[in-house]
N, C-alpha and C. Protein backbone atom coordinates (compact mmCIF):
# COMPACT_ATOMS: atom_id res chain seq x y z
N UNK A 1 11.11 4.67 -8.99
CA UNK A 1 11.23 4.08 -7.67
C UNK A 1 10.32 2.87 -7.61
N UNK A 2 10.65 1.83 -7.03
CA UNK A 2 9.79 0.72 -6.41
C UNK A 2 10.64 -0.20 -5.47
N UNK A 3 10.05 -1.66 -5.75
CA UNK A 3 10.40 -2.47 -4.82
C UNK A 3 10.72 -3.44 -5.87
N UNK A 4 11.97 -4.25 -5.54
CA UNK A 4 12.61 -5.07 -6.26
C UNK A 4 12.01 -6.52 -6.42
N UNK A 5 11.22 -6.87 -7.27
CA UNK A 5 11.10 -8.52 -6.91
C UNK A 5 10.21 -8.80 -6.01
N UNK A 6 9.49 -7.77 -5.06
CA UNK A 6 9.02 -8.50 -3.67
C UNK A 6 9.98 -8.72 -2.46
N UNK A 7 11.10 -8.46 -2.68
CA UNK A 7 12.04 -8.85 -1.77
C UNK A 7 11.72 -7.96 -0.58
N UNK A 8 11.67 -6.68 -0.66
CA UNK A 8 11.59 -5.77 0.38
C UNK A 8 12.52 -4.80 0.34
N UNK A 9 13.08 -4.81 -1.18
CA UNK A 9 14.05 -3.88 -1.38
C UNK A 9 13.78 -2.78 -2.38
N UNK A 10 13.56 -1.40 -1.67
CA UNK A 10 13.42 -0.48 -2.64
C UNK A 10 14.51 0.17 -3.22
N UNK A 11 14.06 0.70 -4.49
CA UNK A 11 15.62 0.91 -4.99
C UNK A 11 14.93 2.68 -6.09
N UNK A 12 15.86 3.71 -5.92
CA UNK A 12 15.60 4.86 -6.20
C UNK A 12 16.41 5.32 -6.98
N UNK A 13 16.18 6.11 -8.51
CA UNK A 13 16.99 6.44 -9.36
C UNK A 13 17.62 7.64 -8.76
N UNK A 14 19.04 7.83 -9.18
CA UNK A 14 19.51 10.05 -8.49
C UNK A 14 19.25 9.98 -9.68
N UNK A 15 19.32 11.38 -9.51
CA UNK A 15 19.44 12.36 -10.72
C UNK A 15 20.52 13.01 -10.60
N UNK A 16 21.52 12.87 -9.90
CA UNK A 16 23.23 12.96 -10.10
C UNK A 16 24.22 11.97 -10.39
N UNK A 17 24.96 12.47 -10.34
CA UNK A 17 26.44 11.26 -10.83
C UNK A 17 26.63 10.16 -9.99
N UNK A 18 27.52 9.27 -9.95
CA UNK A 18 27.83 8.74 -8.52
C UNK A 18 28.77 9.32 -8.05
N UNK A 19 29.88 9.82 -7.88
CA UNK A 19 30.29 10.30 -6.95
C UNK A 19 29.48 11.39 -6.38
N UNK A 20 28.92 12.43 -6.91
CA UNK A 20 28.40 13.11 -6.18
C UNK A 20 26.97 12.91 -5.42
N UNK A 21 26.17 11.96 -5.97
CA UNK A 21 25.09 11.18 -5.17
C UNK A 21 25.82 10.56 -3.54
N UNK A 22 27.49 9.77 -3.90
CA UNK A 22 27.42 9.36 -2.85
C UNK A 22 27.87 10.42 -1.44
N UNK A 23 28.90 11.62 -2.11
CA UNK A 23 29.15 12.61 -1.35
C UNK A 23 28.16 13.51 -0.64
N UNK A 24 26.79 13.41 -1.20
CA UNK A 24 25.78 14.09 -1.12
C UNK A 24 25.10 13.63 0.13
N UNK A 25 25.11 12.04 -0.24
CA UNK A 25 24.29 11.02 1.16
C UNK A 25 25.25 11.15 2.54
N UNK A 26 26.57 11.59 1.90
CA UNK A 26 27.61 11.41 3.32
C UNK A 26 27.63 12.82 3.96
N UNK A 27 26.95 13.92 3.23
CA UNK A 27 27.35 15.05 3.94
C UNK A 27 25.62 15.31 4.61
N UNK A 28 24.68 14.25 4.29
CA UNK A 28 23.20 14.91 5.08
C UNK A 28 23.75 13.90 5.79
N UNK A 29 24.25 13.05 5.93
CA UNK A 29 24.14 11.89 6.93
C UNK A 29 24.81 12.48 8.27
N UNK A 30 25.83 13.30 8.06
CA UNK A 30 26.53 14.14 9.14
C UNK A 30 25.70 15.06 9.68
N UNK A 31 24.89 15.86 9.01
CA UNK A 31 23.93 16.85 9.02
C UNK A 31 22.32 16.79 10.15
N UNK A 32 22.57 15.50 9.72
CA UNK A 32 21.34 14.75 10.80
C UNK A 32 21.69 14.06 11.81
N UNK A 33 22.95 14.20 12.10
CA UNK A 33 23.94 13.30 13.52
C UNK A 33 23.72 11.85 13.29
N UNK A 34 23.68 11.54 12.07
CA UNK A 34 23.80 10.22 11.65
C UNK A 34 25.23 9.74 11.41
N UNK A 35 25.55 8.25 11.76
CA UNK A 35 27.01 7.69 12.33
C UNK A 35 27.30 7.00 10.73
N UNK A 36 28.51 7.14 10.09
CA UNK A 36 28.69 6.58 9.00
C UNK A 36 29.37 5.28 9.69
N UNK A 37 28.98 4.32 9.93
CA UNK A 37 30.09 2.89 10.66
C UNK A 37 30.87 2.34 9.79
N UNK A 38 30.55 2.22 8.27
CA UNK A 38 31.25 1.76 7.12
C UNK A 38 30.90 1.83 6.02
N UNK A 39 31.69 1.53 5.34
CA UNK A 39 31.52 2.21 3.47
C UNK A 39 32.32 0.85 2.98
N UNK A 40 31.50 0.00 2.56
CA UNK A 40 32.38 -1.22 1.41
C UNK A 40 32.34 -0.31 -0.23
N UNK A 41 34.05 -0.14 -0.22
CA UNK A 41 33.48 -0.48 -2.09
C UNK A 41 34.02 -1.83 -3.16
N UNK A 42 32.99 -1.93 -3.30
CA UNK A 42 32.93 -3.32 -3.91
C UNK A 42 33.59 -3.53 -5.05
N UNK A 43 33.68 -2.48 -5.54
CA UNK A 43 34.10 -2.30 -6.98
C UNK A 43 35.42 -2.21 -7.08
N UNK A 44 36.31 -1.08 -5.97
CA UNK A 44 37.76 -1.28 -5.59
C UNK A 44 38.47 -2.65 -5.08
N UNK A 45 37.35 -3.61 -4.66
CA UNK A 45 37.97 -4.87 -3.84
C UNK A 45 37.55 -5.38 -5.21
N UNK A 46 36.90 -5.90 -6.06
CA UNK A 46 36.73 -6.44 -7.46
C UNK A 46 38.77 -5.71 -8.23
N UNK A 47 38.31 -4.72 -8.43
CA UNK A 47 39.75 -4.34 -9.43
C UNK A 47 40.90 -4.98 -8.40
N UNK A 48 41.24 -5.06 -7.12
CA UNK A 48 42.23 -5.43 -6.31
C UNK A 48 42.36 -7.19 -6.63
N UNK A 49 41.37 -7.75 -6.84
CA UNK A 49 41.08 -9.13 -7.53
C UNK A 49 41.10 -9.47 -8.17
N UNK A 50 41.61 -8.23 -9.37
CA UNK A 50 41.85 -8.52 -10.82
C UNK A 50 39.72 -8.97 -11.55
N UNK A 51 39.29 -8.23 -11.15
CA UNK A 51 38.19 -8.55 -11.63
C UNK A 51 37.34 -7.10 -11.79
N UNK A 52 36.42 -7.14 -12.46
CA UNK A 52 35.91 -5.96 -13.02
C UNK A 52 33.88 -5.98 -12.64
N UNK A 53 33.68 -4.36 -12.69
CA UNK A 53 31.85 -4.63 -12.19
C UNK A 53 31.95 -3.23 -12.25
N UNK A 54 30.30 -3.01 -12.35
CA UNK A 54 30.16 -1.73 -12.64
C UNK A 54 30.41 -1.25 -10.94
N UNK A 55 30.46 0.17 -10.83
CA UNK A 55 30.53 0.91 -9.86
C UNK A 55 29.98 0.57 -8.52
N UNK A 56 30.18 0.33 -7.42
CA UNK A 56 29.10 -0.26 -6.41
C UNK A 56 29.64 -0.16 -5.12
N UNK A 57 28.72 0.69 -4.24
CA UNK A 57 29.25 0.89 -2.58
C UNK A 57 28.31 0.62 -1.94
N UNK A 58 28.52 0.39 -0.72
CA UNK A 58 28.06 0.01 0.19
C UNK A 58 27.97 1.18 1.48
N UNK A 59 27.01 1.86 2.10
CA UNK A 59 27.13 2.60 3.14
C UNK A 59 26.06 2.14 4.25
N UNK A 60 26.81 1.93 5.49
CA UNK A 60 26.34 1.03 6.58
C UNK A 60 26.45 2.08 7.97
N UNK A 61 25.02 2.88 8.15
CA UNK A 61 24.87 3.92 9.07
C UNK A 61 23.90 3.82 9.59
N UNK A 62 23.75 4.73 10.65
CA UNK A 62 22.87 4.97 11.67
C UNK A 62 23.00 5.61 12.75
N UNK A 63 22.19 5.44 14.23
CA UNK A 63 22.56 6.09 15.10
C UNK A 63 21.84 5.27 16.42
N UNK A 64 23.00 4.88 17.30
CA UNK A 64 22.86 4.19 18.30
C UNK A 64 21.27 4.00 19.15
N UNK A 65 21.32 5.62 19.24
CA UNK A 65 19.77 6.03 20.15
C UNK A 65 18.75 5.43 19.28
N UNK A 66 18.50 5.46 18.10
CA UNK A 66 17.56 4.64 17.55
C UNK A 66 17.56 3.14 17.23
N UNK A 67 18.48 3.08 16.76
CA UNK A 67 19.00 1.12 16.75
C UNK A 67 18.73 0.32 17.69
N UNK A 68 19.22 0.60 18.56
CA UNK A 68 19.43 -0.10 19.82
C UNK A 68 17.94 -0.75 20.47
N UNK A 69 17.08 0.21 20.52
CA UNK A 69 16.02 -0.20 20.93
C UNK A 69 15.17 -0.92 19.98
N UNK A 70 15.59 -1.21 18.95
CA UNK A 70 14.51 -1.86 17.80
C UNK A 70 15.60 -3.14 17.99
N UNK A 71 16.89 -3.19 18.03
CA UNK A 71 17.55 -4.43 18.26
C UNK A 71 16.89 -5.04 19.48
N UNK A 72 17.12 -4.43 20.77
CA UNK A 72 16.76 -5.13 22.01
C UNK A 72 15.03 -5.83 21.97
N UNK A 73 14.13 -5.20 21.58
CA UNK A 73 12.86 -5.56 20.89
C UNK A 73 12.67 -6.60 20.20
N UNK A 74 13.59 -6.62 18.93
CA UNK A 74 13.70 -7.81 18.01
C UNK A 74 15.01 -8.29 17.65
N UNK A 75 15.84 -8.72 18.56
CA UNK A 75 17.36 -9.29 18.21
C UNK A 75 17.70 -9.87 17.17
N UNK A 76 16.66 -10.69 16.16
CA UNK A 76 17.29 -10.66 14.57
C UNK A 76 17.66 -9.30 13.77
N UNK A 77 17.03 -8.24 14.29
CA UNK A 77 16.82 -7.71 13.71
C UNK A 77 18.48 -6.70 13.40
N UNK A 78 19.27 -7.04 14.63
CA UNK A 78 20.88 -7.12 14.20
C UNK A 78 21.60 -7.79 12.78
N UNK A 79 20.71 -8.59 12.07
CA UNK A 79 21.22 -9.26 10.84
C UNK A 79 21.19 -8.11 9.83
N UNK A 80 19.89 -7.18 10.06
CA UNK A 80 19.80 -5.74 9.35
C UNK A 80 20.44 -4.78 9.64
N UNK A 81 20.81 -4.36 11.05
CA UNK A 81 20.85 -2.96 11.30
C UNK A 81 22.07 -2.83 11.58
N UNK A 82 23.22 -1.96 11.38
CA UNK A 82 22.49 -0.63 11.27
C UNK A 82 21.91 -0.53 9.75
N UNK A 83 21.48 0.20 9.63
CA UNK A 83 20.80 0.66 8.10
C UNK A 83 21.93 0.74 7.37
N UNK A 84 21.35 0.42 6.04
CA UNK A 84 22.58 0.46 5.07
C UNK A 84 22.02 0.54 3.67
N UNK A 85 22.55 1.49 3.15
CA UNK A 85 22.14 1.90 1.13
C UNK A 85 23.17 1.22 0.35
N UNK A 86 22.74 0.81 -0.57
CA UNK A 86 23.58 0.53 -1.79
C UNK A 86 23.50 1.41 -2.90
N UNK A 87 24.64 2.01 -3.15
CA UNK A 87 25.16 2.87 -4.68
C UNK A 87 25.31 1.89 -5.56
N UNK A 88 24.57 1.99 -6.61
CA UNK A 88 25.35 1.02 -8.08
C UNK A 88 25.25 1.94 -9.20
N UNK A 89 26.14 1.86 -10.12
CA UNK A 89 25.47 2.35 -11.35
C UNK A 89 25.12 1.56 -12.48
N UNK A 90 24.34 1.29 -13.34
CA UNK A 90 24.09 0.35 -13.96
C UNK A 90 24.99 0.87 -15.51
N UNK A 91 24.53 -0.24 -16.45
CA UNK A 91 25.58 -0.14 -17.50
C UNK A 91 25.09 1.49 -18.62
N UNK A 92 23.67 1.98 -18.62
CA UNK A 92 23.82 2.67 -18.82
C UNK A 92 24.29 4.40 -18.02
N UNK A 93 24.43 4.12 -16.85
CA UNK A 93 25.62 5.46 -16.37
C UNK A 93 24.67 5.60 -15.06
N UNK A 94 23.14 4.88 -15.64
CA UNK A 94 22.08 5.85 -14.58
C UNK A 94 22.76 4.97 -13.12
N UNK A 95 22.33 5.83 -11.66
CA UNK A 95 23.07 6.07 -10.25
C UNK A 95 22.08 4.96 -9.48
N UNK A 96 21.99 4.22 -8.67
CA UNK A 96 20.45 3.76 -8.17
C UNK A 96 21.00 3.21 -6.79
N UNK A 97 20.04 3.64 -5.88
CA UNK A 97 20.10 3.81 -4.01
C UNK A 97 19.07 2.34 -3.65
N UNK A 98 19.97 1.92 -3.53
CA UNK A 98 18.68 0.42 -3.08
C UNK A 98 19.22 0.17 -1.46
N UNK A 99 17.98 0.11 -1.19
CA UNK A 99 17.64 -0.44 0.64
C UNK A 99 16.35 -1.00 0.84
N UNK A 100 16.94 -1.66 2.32
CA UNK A 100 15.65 -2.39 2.70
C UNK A 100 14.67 -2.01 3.17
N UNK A 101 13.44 -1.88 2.38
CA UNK A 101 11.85 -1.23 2.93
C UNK A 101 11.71 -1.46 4.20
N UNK A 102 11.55 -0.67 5.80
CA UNK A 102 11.00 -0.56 6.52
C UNK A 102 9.80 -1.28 6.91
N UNK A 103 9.11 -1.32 5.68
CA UNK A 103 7.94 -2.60 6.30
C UNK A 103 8.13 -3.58 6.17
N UNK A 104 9.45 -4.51 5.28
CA UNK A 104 9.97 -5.23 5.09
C UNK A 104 10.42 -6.08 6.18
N UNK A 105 11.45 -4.76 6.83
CA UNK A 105 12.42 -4.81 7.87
C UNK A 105 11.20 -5.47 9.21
N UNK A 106 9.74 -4.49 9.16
CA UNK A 106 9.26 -5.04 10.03
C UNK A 106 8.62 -6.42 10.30
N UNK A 107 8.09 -6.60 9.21
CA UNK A 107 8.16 -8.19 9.06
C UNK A 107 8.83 -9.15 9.58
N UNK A 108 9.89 -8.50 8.83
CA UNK A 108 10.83 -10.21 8.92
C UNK A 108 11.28 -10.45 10.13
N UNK A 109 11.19 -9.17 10.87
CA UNK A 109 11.93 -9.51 12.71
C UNK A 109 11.44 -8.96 13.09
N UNK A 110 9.93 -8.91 12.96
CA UNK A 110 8.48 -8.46 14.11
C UNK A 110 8.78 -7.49 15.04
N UNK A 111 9.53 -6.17 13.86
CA UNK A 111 9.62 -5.21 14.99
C UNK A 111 8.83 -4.65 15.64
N UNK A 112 8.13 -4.31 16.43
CA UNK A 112 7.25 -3.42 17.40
C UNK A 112 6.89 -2.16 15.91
N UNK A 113 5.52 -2.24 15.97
CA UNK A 113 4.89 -1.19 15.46
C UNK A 113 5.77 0.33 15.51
N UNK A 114 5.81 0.35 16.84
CA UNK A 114 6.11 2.03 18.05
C UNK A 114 7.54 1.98 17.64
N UNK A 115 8.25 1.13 16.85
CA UNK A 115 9.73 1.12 16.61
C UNK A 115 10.20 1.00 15.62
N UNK A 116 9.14 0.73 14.46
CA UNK A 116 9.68 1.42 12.96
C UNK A 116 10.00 2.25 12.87
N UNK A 117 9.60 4.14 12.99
CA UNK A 117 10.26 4.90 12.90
C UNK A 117 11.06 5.04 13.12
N UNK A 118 12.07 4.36 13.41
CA UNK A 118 12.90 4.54 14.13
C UNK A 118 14.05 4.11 12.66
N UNK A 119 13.66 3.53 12.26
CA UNK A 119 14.16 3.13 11.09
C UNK A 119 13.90 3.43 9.54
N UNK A 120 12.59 4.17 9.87
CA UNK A 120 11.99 4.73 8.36
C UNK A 120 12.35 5.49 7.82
N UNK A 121 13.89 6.52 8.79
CA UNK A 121 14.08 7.68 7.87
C UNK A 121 14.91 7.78 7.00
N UNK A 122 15.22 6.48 6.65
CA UNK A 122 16.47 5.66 5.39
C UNK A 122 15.53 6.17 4.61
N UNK A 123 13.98 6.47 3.99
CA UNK A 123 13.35 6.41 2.56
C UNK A 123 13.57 7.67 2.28
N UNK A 124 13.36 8.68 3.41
CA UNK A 124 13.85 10.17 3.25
C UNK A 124 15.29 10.77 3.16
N UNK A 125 16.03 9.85 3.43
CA UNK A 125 17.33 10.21 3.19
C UNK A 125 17.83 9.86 2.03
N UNK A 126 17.18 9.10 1.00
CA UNK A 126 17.43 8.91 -0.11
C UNK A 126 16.92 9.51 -0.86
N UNK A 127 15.61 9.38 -0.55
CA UNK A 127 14.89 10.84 -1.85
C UNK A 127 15.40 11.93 -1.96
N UNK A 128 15.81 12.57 -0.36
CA UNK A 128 16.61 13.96 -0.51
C UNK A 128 17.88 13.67 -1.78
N UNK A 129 18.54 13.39 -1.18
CA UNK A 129 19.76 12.67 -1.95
C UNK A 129 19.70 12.67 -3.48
N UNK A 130 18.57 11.47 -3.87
CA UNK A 130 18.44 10.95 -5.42
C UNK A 130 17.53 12.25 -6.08
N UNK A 131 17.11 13.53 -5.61
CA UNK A 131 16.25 14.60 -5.85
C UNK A 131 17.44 15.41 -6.84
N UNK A 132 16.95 16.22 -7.83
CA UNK A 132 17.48 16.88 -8.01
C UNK A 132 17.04 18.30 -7.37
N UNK A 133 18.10 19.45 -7.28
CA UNK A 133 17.88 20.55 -6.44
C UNK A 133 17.50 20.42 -4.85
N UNK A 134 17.57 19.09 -4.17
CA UNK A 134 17.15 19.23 -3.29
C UNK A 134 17.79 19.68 -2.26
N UNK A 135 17.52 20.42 -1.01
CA UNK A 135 17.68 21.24 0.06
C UNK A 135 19.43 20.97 0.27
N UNK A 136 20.25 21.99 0.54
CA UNK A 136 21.13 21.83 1.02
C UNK A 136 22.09 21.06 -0.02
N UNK A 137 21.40 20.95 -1.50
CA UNK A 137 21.85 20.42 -2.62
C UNK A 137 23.67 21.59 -2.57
């Protein structure tokens, strides 16, 4: 696990496949009354283009009651939210969950201290996830 570059993007190895890493993130995401709003896969719109890339989705979630008030607070901060993970797999097979660090997020659109959490629980929803054996595995 770390942070990419400095960018503000952490990125987390699974220790499962991809499909089942991503089935895994979609069934706690329900579990925690978290809103799936969209799923790009990048990789199906690449082959539809006649073009080729390793494996790669996009999942763009959250939940209103928390968003909302970190938007109204910091209105750039709509360029981010809702929260969103990236699935890739790289060329050797391994699975990797990259999102944008929370303190990152707070930075760049001066969210209110009292309104990060609100957004921090993207780091725990991935560890569960990228864990092996973990809860509800």
């Amino acid at each position: 696990m770390g942070i990419e570059s400095g960018a503000g993007i952490e990125r987390v190895e699974s220790s499962r496949g991809f499909d089942e890493t991503l089935e895994h993130f979609q069934k706690l995401l329900t579990a925690r009354g978290l809103t799936l709003f969209a799923k790009i896969d990048f990789t199906g719109d690449a082959k539809k283009a006649g073009l080729e890339m390793p494996r790669t989705q996009l999942l763009i979630f959250g939940n209103p009651k928390g968003g909302t008030p970190v938007m109204v607070a910091a209105p750039s901060s709509a360029l981010d939210l809702p929260l969103r993970v990236l699935f890739s797999q790289d060329g050797d097979g391994r699975v990797w969950l990259s999102y944008n660090e929370p303190a990152y997020l707070e930075a760049r659109h001066a969210i209110p201290a009292e309104l990060v959490k609100n957004i921090s629980g993207v780091r725990a929803l991935v560890q569960d996830v990228a864990a092996r054996g973990a809860a509800g595995a």
